[in-house]
Protein backbone atom coordinates (compact mmCIF):
# COMPACT_ATOMS: atom_id res chain seq x y z
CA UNK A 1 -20.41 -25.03 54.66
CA UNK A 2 -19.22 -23.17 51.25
CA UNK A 3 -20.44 -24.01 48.24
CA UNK A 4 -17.83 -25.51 45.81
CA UNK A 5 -17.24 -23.68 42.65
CA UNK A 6 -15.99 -26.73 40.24
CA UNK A 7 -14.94 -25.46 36.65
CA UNK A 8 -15.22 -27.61 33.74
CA UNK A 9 -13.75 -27.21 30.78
CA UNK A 10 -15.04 -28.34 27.21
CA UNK A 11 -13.81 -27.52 23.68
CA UNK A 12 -15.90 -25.30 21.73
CA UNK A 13 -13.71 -24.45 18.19
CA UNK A 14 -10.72 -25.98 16.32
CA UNK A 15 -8.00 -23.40 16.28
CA UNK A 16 -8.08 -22.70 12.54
CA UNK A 17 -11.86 -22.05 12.99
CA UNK A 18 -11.52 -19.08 15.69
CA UNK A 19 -12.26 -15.80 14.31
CA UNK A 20 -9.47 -13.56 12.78
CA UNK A 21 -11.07 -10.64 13.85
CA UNK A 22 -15.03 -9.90 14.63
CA UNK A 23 -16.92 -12.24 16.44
CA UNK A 24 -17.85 -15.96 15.90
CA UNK A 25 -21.07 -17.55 17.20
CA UNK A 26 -20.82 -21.37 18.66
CA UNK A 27 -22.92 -23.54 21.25
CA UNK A 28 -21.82 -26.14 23.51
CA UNK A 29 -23.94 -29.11 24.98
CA UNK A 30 -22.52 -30.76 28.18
CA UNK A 31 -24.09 -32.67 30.96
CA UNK A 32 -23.91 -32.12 34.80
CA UNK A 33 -25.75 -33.36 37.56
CA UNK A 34 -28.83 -31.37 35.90
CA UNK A 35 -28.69 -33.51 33.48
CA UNK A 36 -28.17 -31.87 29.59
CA UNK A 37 -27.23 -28.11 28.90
CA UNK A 38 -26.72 -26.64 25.76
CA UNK A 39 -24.98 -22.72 25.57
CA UNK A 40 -24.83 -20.20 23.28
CA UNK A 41 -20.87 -18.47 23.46
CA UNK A 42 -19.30 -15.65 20.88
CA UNK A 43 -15.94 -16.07 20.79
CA UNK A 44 -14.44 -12.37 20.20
CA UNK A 45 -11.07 -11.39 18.17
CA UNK A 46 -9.77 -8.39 20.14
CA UNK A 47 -6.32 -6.86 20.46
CA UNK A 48 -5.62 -8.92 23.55
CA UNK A 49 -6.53 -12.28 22.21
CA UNK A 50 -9.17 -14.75 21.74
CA UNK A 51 -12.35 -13.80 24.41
CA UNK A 52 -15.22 -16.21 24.91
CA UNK A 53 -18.63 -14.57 26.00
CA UNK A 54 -21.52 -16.28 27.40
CA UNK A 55 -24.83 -15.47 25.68
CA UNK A 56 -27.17 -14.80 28.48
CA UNK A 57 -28.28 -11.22 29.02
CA UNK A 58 -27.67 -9.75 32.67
CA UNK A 59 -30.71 -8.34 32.75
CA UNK A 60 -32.88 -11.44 32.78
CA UNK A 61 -31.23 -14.31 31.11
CA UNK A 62 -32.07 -13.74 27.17
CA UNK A 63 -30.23 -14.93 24.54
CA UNK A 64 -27.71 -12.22 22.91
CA UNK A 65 -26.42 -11.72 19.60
CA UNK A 66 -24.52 -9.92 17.39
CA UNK A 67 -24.79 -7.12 14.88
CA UNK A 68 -22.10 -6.91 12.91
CA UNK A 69 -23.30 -3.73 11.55
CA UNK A 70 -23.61 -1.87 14.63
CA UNK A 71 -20.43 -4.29 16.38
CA UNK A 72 -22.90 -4.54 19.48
CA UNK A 73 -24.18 -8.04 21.22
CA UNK A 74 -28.39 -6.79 21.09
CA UNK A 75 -30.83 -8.36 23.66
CA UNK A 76 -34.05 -9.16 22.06
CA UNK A 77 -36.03 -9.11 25.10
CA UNK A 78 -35.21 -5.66 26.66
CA UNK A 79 -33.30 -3.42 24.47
CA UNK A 80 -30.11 -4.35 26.28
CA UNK A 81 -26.78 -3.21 24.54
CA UNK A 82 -23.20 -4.48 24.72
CA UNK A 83 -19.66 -3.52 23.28
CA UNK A 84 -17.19 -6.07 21.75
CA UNK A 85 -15.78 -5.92 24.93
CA UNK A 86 -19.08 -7.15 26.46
CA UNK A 87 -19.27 -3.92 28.40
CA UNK A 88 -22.93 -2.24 29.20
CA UNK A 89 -23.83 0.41 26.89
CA UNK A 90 -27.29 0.53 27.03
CA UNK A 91 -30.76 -0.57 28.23
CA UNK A 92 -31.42 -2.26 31.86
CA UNK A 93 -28.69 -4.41 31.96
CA UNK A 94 -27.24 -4.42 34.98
CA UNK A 95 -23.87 -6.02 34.23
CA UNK A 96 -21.63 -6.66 31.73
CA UNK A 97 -21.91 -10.09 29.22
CA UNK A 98 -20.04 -13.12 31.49
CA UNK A 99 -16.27 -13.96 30.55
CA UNK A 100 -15.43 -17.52 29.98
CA UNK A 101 -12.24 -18.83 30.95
CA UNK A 102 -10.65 -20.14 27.63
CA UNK A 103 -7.72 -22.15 27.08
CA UNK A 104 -6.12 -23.44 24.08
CA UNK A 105 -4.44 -26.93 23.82
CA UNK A 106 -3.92 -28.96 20.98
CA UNK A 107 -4.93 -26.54 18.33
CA UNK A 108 -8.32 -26.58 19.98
CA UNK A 109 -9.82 -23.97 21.81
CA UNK A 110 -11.58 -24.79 25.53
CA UNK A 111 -13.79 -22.60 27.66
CA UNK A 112 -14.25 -23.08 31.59
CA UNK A 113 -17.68 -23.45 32.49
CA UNK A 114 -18.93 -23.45 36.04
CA UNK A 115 -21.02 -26.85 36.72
């Protein structure tokens, strides 16, 4: 038998609060059958719209963030490097940063989170 896949979703920003451009930092706490989770997301301005990111590094599950300096998302841990885009570009990550679904209803802004 196949696992189901269920996705959730759960607002993260008002609409006014969403970045213009650059990146915005936010968290989310939600409970499933594991009982309470809390997630770090960066919600990204780019030419094609809003784009929610989660946090966790694909090299061993660190926390990202970013560096507005250098417009990368930096791993701590491992010297892991990622574009705006959440693309690979350097350090043993093996995959890029994980795209949220997002939605926006009501002048709020949702993301999809697998539970």
């Amino acid at each position: 038998m196949e696992a189901k896949i269920i996705i959730k979703y759960f607002p993260i920003l008002e609409l006014k609060d969403a970045p213009e451009k650059g990146v915005k930092k936010t968290s989310l706490t939600y409970t499933d059958d594991s009982g309470e989770n809390e997630i770090t997301i960066f919600l990204a301005a780019l030419p094609e719209g809003l784009i929610a990111f989660s946090a966790v590094c694909s090299h061993l599950g660190c926390i990202v963030d970013w560096n507005s300096k250098t417009e990368q998302f930096l791993c701590p841990c491992h010297g892991s490097k990622y574009d705006v885009n959440g693309n690979v570009i350097g350090g043993p990550a093996p995959a890029p940063l994980e795209r949220l679904i997002t939605e926006i209803k009501e002048e709020k802004i949702f993301v999809g989170i697998k539970i």
